[in-house]
Protein backbone atom coordinates (compact mmCIF):
# COMPACT_ATOMS: atom_id res chain seq x y z
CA UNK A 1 0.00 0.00 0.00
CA UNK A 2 1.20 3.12 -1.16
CA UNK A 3 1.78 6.02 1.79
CA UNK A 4 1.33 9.50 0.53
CA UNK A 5 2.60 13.34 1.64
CA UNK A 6 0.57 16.24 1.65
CA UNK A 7 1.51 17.45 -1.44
CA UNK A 8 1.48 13.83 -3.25
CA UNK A 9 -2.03 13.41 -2.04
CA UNK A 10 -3.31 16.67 -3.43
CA UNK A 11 -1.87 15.76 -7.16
CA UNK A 12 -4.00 12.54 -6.82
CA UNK A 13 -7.00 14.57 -5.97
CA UNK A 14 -6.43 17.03 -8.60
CA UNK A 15 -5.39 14.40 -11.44
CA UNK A 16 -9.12 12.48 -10.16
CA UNK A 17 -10.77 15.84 -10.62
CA UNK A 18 -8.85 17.58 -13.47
CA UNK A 19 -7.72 14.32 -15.57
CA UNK A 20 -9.93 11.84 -14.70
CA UNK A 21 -13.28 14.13 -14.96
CA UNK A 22 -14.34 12.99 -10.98
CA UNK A 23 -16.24 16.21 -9.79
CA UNK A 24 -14.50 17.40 -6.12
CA UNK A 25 -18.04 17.23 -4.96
CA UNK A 26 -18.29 13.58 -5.66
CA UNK A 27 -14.97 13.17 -3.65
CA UNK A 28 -16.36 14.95 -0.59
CA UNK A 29 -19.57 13.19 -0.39
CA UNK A 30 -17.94 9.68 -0.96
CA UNK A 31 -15.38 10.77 1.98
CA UNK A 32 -18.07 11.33 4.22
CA UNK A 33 -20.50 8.33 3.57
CA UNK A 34 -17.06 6.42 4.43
CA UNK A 35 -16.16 8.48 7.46
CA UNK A 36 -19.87 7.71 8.53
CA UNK A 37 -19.86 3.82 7.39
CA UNK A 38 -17.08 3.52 10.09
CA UNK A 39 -18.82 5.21 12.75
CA UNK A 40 -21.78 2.42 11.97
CA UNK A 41 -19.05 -0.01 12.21
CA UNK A 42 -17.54 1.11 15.79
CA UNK A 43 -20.36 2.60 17.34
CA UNK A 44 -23.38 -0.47 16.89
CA UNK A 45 -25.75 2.01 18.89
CA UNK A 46 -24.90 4.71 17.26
CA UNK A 47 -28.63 5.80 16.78
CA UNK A 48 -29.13 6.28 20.10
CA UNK A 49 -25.82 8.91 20.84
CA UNK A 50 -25.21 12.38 20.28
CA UNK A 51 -22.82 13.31 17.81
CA UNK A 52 -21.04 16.49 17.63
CA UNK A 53 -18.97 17.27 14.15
CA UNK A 54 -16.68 20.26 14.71
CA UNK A 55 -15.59 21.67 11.14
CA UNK A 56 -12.73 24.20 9.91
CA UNK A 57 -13.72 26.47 7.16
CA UNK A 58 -11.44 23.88 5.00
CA UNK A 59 -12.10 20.95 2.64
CA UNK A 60 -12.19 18.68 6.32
CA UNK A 61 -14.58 21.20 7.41
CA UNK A 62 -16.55 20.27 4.43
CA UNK A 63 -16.42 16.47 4.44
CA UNK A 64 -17.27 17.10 7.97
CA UNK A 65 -20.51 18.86 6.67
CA UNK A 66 -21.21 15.54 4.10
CA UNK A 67 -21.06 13.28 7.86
CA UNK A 68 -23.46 15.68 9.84
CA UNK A 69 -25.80 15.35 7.18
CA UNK A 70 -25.85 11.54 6.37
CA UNK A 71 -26.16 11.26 9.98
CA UNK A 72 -28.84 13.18 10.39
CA UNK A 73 -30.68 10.94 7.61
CA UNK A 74 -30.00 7.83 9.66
CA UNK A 75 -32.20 9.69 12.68
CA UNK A 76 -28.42 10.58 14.69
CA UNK A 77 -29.18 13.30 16.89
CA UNK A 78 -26.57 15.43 15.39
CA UNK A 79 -24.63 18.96 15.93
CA UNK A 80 -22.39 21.08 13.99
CA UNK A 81 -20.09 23.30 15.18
CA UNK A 82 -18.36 25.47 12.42
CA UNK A 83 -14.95 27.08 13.80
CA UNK A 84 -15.52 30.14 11.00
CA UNK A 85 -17.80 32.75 9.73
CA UNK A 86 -20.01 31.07 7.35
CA UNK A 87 -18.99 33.86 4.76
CA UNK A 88 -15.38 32.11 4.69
CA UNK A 89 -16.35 28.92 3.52
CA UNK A 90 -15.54 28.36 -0.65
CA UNK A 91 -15.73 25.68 -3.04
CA UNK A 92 -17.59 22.14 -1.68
CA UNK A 93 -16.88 23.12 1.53
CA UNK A 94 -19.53 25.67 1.19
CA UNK A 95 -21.84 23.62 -1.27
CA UNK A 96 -22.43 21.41 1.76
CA UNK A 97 -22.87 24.11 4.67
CA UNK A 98 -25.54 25.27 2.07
CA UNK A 99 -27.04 22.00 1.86
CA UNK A 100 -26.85 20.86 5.61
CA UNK A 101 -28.49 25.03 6.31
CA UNK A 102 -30.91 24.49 4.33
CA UNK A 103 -31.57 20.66 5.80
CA UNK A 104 -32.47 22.98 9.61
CA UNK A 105 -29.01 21.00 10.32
CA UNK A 106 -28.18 22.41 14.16
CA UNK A 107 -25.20 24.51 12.54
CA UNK A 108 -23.48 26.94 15.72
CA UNK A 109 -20.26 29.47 14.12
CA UNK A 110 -17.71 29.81 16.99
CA UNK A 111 -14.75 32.25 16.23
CA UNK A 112 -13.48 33.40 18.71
CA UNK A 113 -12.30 32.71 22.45
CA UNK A 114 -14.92 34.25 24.28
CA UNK A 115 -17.03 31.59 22.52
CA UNK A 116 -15.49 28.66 24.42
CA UNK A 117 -17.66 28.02 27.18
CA UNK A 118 -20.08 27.43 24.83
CA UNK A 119 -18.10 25.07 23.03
CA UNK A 120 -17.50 23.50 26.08
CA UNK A 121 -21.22 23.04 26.94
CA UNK A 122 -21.66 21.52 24.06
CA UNK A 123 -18.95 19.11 24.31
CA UNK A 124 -20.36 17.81 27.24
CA UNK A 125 -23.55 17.35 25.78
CA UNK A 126 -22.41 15.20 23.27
CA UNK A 127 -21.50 11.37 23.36
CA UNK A 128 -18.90 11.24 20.40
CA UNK A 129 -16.73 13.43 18.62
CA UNK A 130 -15.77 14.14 14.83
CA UNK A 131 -12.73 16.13 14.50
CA UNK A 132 -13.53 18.08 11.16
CA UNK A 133 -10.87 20.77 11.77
CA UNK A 134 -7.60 20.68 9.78
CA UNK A 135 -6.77 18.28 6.90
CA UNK A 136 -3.15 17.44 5.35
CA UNK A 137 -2.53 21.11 4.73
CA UNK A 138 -0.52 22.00 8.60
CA UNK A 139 3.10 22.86 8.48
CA UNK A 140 2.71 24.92 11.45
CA UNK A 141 1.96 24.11 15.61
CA UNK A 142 -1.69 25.20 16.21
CA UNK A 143 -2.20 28.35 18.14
CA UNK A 144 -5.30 30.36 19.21
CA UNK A 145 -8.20 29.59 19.20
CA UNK A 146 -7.81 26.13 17.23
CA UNK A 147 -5.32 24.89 20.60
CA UNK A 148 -7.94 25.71 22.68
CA UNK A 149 -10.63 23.84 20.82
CA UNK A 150 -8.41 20.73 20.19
CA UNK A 151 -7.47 20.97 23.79
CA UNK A 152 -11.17 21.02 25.21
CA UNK A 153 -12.40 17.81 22.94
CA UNK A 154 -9.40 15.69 23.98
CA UNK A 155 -10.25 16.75 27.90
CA UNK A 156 -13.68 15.17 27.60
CA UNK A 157 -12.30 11.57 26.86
CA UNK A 158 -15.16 10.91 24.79
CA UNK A 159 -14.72 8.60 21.23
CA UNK A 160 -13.26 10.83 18.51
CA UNK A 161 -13.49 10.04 15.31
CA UNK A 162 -10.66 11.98 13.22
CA UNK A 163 -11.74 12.96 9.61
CA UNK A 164 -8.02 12.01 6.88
CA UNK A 165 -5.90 12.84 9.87
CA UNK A 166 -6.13 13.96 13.74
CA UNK A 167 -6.33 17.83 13.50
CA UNK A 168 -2.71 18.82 14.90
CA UNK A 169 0.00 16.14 13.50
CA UNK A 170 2.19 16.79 10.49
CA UNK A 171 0.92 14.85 7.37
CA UNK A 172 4.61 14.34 6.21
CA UNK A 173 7.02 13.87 8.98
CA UNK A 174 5.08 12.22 11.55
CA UNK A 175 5.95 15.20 14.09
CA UNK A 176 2.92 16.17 16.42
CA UNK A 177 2.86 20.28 16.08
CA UNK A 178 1.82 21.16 19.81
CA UNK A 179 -1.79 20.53 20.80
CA UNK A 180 -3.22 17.66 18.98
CA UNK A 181 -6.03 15.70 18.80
CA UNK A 182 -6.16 12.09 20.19
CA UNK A 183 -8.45 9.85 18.23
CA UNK A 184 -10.04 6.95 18.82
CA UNK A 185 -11.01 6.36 15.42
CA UNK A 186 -8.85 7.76 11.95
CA UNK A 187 -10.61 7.15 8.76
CA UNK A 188 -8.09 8.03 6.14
CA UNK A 189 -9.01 8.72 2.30
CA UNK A 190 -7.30 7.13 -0.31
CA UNK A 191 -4.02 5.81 0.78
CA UNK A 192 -2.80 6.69 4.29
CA UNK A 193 -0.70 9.89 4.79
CA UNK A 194 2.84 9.35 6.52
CA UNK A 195 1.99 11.31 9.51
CA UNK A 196 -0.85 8.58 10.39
CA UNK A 197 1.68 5.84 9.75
CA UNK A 198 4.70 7.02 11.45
CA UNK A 199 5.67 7.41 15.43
CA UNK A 200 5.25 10.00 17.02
CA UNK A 201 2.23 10.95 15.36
CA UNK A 202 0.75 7.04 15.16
CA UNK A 203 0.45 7.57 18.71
CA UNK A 204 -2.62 10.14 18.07
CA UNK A 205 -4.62 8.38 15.37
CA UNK A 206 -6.31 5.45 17.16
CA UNK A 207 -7.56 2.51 14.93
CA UNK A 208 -6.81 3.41 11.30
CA UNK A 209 -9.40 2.70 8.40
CA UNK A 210 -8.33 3.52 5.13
CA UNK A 211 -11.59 3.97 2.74
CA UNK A 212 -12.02 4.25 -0.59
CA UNK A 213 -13.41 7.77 -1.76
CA UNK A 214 -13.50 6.91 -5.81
CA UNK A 215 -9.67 7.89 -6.96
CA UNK A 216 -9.14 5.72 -9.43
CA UNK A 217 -6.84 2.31 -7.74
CA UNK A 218 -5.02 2.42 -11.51
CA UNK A 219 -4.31 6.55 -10.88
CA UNK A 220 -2.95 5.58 -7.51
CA UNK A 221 -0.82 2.41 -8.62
CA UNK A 222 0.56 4.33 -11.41
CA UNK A 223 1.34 7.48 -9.16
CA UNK A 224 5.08 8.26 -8.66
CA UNK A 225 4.64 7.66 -5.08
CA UNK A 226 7.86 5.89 -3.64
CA UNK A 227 6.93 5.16 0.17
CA UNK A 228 4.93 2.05 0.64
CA UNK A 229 3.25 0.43 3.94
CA UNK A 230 4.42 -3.35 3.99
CA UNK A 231 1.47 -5.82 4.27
CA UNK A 232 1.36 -9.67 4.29
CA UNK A 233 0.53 -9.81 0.62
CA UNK A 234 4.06 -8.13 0.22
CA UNK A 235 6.11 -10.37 1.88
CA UNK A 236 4.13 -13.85 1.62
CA UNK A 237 5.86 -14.47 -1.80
CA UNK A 238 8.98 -15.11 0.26
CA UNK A 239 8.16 -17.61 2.08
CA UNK A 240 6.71 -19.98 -0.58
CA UNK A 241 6.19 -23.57 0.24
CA UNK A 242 9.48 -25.59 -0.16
CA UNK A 243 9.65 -28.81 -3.01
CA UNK A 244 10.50 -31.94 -1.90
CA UNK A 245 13.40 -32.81 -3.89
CA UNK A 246 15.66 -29.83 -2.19
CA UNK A 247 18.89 -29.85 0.20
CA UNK A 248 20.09 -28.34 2.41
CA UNK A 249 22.62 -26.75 -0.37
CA UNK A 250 19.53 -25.45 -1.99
CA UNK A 251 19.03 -22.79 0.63
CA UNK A 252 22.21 -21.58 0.53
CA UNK A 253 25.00 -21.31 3.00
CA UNK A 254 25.53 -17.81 4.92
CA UNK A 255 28.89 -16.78 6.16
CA UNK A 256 28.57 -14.45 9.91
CA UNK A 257 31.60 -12.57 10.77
CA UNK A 258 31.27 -11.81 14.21
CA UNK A 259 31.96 -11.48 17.94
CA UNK A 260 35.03 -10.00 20.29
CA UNK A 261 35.56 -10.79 23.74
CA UNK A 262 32.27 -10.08 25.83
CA UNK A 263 30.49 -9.95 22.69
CA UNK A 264 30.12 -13.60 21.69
CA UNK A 265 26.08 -13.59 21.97
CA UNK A 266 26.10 -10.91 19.03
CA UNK A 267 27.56 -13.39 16.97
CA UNK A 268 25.44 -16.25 18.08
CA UNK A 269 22.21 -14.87 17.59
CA UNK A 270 23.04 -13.62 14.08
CA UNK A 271 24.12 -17.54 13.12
CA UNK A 272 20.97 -18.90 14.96
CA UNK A 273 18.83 -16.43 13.31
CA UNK A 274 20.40 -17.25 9.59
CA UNK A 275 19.16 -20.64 10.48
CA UNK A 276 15.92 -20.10 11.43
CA UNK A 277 15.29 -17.74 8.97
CA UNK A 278 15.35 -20.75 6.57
CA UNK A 279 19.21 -20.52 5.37
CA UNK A 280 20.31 -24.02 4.56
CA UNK A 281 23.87 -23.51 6.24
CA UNK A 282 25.80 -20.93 8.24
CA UNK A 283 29.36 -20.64 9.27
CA UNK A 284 29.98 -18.55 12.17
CA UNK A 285 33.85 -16.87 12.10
CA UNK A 286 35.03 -15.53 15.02
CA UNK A 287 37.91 -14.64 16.25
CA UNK A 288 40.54 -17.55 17.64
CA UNK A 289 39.85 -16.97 21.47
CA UNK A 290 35.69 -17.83 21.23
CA UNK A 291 36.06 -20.35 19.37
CA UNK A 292 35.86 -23.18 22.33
CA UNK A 293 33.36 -21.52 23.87
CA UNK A 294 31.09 -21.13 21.20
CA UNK A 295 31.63 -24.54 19.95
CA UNK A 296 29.16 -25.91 21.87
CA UNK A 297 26.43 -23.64 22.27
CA UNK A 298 26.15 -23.01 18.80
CA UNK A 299 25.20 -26.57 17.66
CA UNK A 300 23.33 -26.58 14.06
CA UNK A 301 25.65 -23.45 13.22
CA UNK A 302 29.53 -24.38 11.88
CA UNK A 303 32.14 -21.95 13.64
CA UNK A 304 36.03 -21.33 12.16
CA UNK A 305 38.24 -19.13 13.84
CA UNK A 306 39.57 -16.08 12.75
CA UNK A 307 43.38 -14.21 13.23
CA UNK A 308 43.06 -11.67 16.55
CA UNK A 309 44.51 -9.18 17.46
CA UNK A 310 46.10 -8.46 21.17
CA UNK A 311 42.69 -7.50 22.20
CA UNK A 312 40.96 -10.44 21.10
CA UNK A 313 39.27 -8.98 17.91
CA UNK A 314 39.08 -9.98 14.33
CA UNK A 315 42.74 -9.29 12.59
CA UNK A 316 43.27 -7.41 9.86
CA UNK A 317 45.15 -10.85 9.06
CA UNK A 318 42.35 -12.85 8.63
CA UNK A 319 41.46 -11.22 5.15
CA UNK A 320 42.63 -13.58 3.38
CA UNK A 321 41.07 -16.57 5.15
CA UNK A 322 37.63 -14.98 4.78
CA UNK A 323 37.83 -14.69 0.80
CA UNK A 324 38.81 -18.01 0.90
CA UNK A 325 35.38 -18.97 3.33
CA UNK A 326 33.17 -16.79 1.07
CA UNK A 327 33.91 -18.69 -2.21
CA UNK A 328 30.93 -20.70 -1.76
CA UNK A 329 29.05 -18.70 0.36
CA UNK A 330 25.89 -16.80 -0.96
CA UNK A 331 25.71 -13.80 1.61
CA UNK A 332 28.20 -12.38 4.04
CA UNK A 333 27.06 -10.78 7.32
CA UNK A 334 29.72 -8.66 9.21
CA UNK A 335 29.70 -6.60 12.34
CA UNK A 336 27.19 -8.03 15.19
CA UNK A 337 29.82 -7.89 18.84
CA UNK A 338 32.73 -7.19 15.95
CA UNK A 339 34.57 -4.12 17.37
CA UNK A 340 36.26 -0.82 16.52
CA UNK A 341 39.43 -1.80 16.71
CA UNK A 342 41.50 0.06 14.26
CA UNK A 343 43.06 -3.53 13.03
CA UNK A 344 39.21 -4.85 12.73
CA UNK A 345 38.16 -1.55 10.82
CA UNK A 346 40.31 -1.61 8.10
CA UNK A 347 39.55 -5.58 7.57
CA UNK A 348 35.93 -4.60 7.46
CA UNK A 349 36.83 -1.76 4.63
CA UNK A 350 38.91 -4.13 3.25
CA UNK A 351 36.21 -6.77 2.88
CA UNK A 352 33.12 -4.44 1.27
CA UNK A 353 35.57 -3.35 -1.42
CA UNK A 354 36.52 -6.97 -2.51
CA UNK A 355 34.25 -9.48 -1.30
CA UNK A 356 31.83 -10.42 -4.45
CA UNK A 357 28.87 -11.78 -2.33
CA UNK A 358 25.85 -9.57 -0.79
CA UNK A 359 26.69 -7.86 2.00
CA UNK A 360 24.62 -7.08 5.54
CA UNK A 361 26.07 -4.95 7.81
CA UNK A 362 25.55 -4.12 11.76
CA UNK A 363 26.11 -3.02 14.09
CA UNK A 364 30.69 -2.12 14.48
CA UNK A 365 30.72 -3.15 10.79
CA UNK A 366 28.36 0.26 10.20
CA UNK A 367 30.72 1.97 12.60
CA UNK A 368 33.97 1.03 10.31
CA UNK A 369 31.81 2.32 7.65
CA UNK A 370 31.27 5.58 9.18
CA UNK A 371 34.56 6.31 9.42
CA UNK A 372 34.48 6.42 5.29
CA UNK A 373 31.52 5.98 3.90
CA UNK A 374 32.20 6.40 0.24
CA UNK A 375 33.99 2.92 0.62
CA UNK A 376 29.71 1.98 0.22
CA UNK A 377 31.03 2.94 -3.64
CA UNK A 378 33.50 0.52 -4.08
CA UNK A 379 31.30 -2.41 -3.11
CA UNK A 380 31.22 -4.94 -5.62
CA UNK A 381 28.02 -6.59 -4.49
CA UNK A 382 24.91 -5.09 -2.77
CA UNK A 383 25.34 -3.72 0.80
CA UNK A 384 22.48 -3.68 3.26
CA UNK A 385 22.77 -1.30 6.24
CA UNK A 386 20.94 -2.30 9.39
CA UNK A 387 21.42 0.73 11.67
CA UNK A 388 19.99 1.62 14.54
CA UNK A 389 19.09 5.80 14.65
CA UNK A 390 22.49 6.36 16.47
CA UNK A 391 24.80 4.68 14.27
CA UNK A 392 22.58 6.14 11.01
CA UNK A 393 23.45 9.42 12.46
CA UNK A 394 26.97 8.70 12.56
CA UNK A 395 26.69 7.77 8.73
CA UNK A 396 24.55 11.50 8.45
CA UNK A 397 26.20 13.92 10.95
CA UNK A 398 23.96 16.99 11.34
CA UNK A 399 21.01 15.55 10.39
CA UNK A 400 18.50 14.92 12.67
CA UNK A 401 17.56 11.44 12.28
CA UNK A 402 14.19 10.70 14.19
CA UNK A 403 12.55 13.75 13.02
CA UNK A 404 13.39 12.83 9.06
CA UNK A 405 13.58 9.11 9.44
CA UNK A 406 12.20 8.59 5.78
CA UNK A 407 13.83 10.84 3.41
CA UNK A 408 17.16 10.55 5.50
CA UNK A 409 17.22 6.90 4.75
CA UNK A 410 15.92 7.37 1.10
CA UNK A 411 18.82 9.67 0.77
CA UNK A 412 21.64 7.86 2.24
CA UNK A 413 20.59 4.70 -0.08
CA UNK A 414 20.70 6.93 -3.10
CA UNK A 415 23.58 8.71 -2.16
CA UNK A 416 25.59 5.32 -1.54
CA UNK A 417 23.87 2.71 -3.85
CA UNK A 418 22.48 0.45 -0.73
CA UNK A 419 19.53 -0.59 1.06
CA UNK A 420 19.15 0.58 4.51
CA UNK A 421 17.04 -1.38 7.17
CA UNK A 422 16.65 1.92 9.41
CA UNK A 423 15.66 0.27 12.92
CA UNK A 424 13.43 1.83 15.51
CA UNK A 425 9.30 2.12 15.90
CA UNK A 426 8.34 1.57 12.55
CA UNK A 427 11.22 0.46 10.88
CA UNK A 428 11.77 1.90 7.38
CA UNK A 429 13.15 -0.06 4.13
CA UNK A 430 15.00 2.50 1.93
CA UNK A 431 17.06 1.01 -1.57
CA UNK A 432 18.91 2.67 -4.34
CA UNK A 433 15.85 3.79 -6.63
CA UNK A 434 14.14 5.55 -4.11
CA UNK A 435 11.47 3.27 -2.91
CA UNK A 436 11.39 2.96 1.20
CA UNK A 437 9.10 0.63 2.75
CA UNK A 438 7.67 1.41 6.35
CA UNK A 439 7.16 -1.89 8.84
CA UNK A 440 3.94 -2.27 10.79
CA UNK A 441 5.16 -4.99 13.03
CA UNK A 442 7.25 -5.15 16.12
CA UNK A 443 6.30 -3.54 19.73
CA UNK A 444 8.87 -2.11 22.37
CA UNK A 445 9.32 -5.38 23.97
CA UNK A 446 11.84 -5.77 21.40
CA UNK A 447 13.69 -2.96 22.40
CA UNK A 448 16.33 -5.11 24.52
CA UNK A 449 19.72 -6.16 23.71
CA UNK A 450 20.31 -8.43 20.69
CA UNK A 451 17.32 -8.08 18.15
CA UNK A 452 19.66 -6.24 15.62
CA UNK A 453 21.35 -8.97 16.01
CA UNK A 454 18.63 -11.16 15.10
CA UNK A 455 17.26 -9.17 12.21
CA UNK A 456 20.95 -9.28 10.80
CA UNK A 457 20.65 -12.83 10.85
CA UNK A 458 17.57 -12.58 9.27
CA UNK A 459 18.28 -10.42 6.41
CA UNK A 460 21.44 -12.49 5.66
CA UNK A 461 19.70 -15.72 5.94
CA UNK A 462 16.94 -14.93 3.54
CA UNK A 463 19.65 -13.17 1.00
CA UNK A 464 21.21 -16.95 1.26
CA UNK A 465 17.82 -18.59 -0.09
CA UNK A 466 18.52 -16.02 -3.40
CA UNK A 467 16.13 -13.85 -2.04
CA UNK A 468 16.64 -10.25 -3.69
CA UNK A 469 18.16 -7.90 -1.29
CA UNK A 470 15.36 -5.27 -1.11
CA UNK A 471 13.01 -8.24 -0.74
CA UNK A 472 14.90 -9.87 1.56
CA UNK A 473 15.22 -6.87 3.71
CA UNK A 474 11.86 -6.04 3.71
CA UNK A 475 10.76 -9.37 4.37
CA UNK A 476 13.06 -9.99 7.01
CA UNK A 477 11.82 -6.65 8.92
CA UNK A 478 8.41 -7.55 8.72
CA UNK A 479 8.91 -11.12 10.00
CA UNK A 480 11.49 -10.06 12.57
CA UNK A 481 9.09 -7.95 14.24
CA UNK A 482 6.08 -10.48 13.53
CA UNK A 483 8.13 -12.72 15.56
CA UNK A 484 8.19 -9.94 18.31
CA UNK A 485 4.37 -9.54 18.43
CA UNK A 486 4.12 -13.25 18.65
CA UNK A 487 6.13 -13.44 21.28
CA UNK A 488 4.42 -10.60 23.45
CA UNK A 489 1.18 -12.17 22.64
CA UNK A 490 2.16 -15.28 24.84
CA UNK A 491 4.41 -14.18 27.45
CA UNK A 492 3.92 -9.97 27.61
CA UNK A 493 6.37 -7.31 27.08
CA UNK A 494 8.62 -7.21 30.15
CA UNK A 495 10.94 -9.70 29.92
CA UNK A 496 10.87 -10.09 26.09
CA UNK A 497 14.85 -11.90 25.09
CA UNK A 498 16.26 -11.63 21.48
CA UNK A 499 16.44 -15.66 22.12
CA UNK A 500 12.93 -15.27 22.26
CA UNK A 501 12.20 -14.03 18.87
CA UNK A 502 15.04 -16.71 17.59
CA UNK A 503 12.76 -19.59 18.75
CA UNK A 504 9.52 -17.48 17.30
CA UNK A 505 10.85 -16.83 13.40
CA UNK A 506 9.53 -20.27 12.63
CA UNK A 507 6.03 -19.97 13.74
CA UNK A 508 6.09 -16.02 12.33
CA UNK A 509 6.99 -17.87 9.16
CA UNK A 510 4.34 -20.07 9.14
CA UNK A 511 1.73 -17.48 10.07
CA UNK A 512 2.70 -14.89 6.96
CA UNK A 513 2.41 -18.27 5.03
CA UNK A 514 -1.09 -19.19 6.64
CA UNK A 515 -2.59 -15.62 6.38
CA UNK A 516 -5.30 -14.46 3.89
């Protein structure tokens, strides 16, 4: 599912209207039989409640004008508060007031603050909510009059039902521009926009619906919009059903360069997740001093020692060893516990300019990257980057990553031909071409040590079943945190162990395959 801006969403509107011959009218009214289809939907009784519909003198304010009156048809006691002079209202916007005046709809203009007590009165009067107030349009915080309005509805705790987008939040970055409002209920047109998808704003919009209005599916599939929403019909294609007459040769063998002293579980979990992730074989190489203690815990995963250096770490020494290990290896994932150690940097650099195998990187192997990033460049093979916000801001200085999360990833793929598996609340998907994929699944029990890990083994273990690297990244982000939210569902948040979503990839797997 495609995931829209502000701006994007108004072309599609205007190429429906202006192209496509769909009057702005018909948009409106089919936005608020939709809006009012979901309120059916949550609110069985709804016959029986009061609902008040508070409108801006803007398109929302209109489609808010479409709801007030459908309800009223369906026998809703039903009030309209319009936050504008009558006079200001243009276009459909004031089509509809006309309509719902001449319909005897209950129809009170507040303007100003003085107004507010009776805003207030009638807040309490009513059961639920429909926040009509500002569409996609905000680039600004709300002030005035507006903050106070948005302020009083959210005090009442009563359902809200958002019209496109909770008045207050960005449509574009996700950012939440002061007062807010907090929805129960957001029935999006179209496509969703990104500030209903991503965190913090996601936080504000309650249970999403996205509704069909009448834009054209072929206008929207054929739109030049590059940020997608993954869903299980994305990713099932992955995970196809296996033949019978395979090997294990036949899902491919995945090569983990790992681990320094204190850091062996990095290295582990990456291995364990390889396997579980469906990769036939995985050789774990670590540096000389873990190998007896890893040789037992690691079981169904093949370790070989590496050259070290004083400190224990991964030698620059062992270069020539690991070309040697990668010749039949299909992927190569490098950095989970690795280190910064300036011998274990350069064999790092060393190995993304030579090695001729995909590449997923973590983790220290992102640090050594940071250091020179135009090495990305000389890569002879696709790169993933896994980072979490602090090392992709080591990668970007002076750019604030959480507030830009999509277009800094987008950029940083362009700028260095890779695809980056930007980690955090909604993780996002960026590759070379521009396309960036935002993941639904996941919860903050997986915010404990050693899920990059895991995803890394993820990523690399479906890049050894020949899985594409944008798929597999993708893919693996969406079952990684599937496996997360299957895990929580049994035993909770607190508590949650990366080992824990290690043992859950299989039945995640199974699940994207079972679902329809």
């Amino acid at each position: 599912m495609k995931v829209a801006t502000a701006e994007e969403i108004r072309q599609l509107d205007l190429e429906a209207i202006e192209t496509i011959g769909i009057p702005g009218i018909v948009l409106m009214e089919n936005a608020g039989l939709q809006v009012v289809r979901v309120m059916n939907a949550h609110f069985p009784h709804l016959k029986t409640q009061k609902v008040l519909v508070v409108c801006g003198k803007g398109n929302n304010g209109g489609d808010g004008l479409v709801i007030a009156r459908h309800l009223d048809n369906q026998g809703v006691d039903v009030r309209v508060t319009l936050l504008t002079e009558k006079t200001q209202l243009k276009g459909e916007a004031k089509i509809n007031f006309d309509i719902a005046e001449k319909m005897n709809l209950p129809i009170v203009e507040l303007t100003s603050n003085e107004q507010l007590p009776a805003f207030r009165n009638l807040l309490l009067q009513a059961d639920i909510v429909v926040d009509a107030i500002l569409g996609t349009g905000l680039n600004d915080a709300v002030k005035g009059f507006y903050k106070h309005i948005i302020e009083s509805i959210n005090k009442t705790h009563k359902p809200i039902i958002a019209v496109d987008i909770p008045s207050g939040l960005s449509a574009d970055t996700g950012m939440v521009y002061g007062s807010c409002i907090k929805a129960d209920v957001t029935v999006t047109f179209a496509i969703p926009k990104r500030g209903v998808i991503l965190y913090p704003a996601a936080d504000y919009v309650g249970n999403l619906e996205v509704v069909d209005i009448g834009i054209p599916k072929k206008l929207i599939s054929s739109s030049r919009i590059k940020v997608h929403l993954v869903e299980y019909a994305n990713v099932q294609g992955v995970f196809r059903k296996r033949m019978p007459n395979t090997h294990k040769g036949t899902y491919g063998h995945a090569l983990v360069i790992a681990g320094s002293p204190g850091k062996s579980g990095a290295a582990l979990m990456a291995g364990r997740s390889a396997l579980r992730s469906g990769a036939g074989l995985v050789t774990l190489a670590i540096p000389e001093n873990l190998r007896v203690p890893l040789e037992i815990p690691t079981l169904e995963v093949m370790t070989t020692s590496l050259p070290e250096t004083p400190q224990g770490t991964v030698s620059l020494e062992a270069y020539d060893k690991i070309l040697n290990l990668a010749q039949d290896k299909r992927v190569a994932a490098i950095g989970p516990g690795l280190s910064v150690h300036p011998s274990t940097v350069e064999l790092v650099l060393r190995l993304i300019r030579t090695l001729e195998i995909p590449m997923v990187l973590d983790a220290d192997a992102i640090n050594a990257v940071a250091q020179n990033p135009e090495v990305l460049l000389e890569a002879k093979a696709p790169v993933v980057l896994t980072p979490h916000p602090g090392e992709m801001a080591r990668l970007t200085p002076n750019i604030h990553v959480q507030n830009n999360r999509i277009p800094v990833a987008q950029e940083t793929a362009r700028k260095y031909n890779v695809f980056i598996a930007l980690k955090g609340v909604r993780t996002i998907v960026a590759a070379p071409d521009g396309n960036v994929f935002i993941n639904p699944t996941g919860n903050p029990g997986m915010a404990t040590a050693g899920t990059g890990d895991v995803l890394t083994g993820i990523i690399a273990g479906l890049i050894a079943q020949n899985i594409i690297p944008v798929e597999a990244a993708k893919s693996g982000v969406f079952l990684h945190g599937l496996a997360g939210d299957l895990v929580v569902k049994d035993k909770g948040e607190y508590g949650l162990l990366a080992g824990d979503l290690i043992d859950a990839i299989p039945r995640a797997i199974k699940f994207i395959q079972d679902y329809c």
